[in-house]
C-alpha atoms as a PDB file:
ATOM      1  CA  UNK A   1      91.087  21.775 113.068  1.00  0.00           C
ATOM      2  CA  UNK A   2      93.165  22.611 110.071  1.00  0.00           C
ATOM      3  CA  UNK A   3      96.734  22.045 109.599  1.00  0.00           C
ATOM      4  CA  UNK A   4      97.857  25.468 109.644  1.00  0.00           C
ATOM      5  CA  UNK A   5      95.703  26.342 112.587  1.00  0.00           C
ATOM      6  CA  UNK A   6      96.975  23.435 114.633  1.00  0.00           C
ATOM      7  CA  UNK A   7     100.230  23.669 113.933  1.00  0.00           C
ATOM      8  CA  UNK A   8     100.074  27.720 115.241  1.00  0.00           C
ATOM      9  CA  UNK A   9      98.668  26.282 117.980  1.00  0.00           C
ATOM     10  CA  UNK A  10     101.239  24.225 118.881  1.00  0.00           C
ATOM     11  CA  UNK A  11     104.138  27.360 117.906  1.00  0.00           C
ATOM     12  CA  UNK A  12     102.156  29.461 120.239  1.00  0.00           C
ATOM     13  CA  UNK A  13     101.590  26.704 123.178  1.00  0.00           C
ATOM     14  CA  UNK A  14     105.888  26.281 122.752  1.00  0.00           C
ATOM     15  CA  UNK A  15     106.379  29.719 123.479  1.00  0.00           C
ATOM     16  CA  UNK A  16     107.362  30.594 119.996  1.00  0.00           C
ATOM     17  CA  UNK A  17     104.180  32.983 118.732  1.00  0.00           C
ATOM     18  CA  UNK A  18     106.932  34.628 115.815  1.00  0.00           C
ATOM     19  CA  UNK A  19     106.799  31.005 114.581  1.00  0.00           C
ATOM     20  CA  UNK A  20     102.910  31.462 114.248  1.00  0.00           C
ATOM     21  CA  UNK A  21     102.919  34.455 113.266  1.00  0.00           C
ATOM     22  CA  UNK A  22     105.499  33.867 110.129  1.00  0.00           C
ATOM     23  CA  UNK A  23     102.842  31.160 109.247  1.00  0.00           C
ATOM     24  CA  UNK A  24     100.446  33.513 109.291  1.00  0.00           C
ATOM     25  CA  UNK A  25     101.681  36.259 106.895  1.00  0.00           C
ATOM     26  CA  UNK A  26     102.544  33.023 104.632  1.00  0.00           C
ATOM     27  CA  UNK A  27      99.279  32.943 103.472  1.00  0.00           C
ATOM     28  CA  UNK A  28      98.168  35.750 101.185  1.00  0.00           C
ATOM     29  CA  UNK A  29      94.793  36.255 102.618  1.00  0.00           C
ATOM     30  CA  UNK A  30      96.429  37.791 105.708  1.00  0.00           C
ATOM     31  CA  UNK A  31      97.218  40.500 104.066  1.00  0.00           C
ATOM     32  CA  UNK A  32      94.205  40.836 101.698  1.00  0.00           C
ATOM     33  CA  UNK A  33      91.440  39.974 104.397  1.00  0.00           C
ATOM     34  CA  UNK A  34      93.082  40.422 108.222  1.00  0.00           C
ATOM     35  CA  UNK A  35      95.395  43.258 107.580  1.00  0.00           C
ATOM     36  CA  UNK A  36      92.681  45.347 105.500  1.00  0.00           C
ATOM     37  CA  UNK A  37      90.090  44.730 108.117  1.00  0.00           C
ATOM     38  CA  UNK A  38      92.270  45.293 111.488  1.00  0.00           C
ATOM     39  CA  UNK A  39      92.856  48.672 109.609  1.00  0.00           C
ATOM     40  CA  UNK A  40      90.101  49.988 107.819  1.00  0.00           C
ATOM     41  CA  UNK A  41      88.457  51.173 110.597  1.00  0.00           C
ATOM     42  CA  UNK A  42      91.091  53.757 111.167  1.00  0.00           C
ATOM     43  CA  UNK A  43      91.316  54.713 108.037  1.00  0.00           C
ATOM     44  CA  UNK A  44      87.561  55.745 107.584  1.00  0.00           C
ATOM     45  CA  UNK A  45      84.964  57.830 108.704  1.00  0.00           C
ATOM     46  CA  UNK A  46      82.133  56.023 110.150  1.00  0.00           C
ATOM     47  CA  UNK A  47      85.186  53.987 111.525  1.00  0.00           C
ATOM     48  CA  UNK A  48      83.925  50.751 110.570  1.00  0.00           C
ATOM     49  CA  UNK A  49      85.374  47.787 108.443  1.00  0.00           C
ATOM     50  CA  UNK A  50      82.596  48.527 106.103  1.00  0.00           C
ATOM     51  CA  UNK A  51      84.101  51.048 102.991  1.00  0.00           C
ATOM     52  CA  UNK A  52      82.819  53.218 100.890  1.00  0.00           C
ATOM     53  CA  UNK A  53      84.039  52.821  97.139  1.00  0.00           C
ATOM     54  CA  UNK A  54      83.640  56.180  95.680  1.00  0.00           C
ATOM     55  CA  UNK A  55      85.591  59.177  97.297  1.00  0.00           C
ATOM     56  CA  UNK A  56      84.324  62.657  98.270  1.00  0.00           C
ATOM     57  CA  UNK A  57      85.191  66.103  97.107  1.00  0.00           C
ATOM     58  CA  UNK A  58      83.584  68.471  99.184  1.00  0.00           C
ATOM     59  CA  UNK A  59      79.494  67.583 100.184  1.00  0.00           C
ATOM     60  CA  UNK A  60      79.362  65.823  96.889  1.00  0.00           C
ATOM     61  CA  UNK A  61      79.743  62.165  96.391  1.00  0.00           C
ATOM     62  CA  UNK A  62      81.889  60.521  93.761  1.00  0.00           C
ATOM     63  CA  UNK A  63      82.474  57.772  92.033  1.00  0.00           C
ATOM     64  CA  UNK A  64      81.156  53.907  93.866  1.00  0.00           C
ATOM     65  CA  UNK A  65      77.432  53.236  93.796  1.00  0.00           C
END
């Protein structure tokens, strides 16, 4: 088990899952994988993590291929 991991593991099994969870956000892909994908899906369509690149105007498409 990795460092980080184990060591969140032991925050969490302490009672202390703000320590783990400050350990968490430390690490930039939190914010740029997690965070985007606990999200997306409210923030599109289809409701899925998957995204569409382009945007629409109207019935016509824009933009990502």
């Amino acid at each position: 088990m990795p460092r980080r991991i184990a060591t969140m593991v032991s925050h969490i099994g302490a009672g202390r899952p703000d320590l783990a969870a400050e350990l968490a956000m430390q690490n930039p892909n939190f914010y740029n994988v997690v965070i985007k994908d606990w999200v997306t899906p409210w923030t599109n369509e289809e409701g899925t993590v998957f995204v569409h690149v382009g945007f629409r105007r109207g019935r016509r498409e824009c933009g990502g291929q």
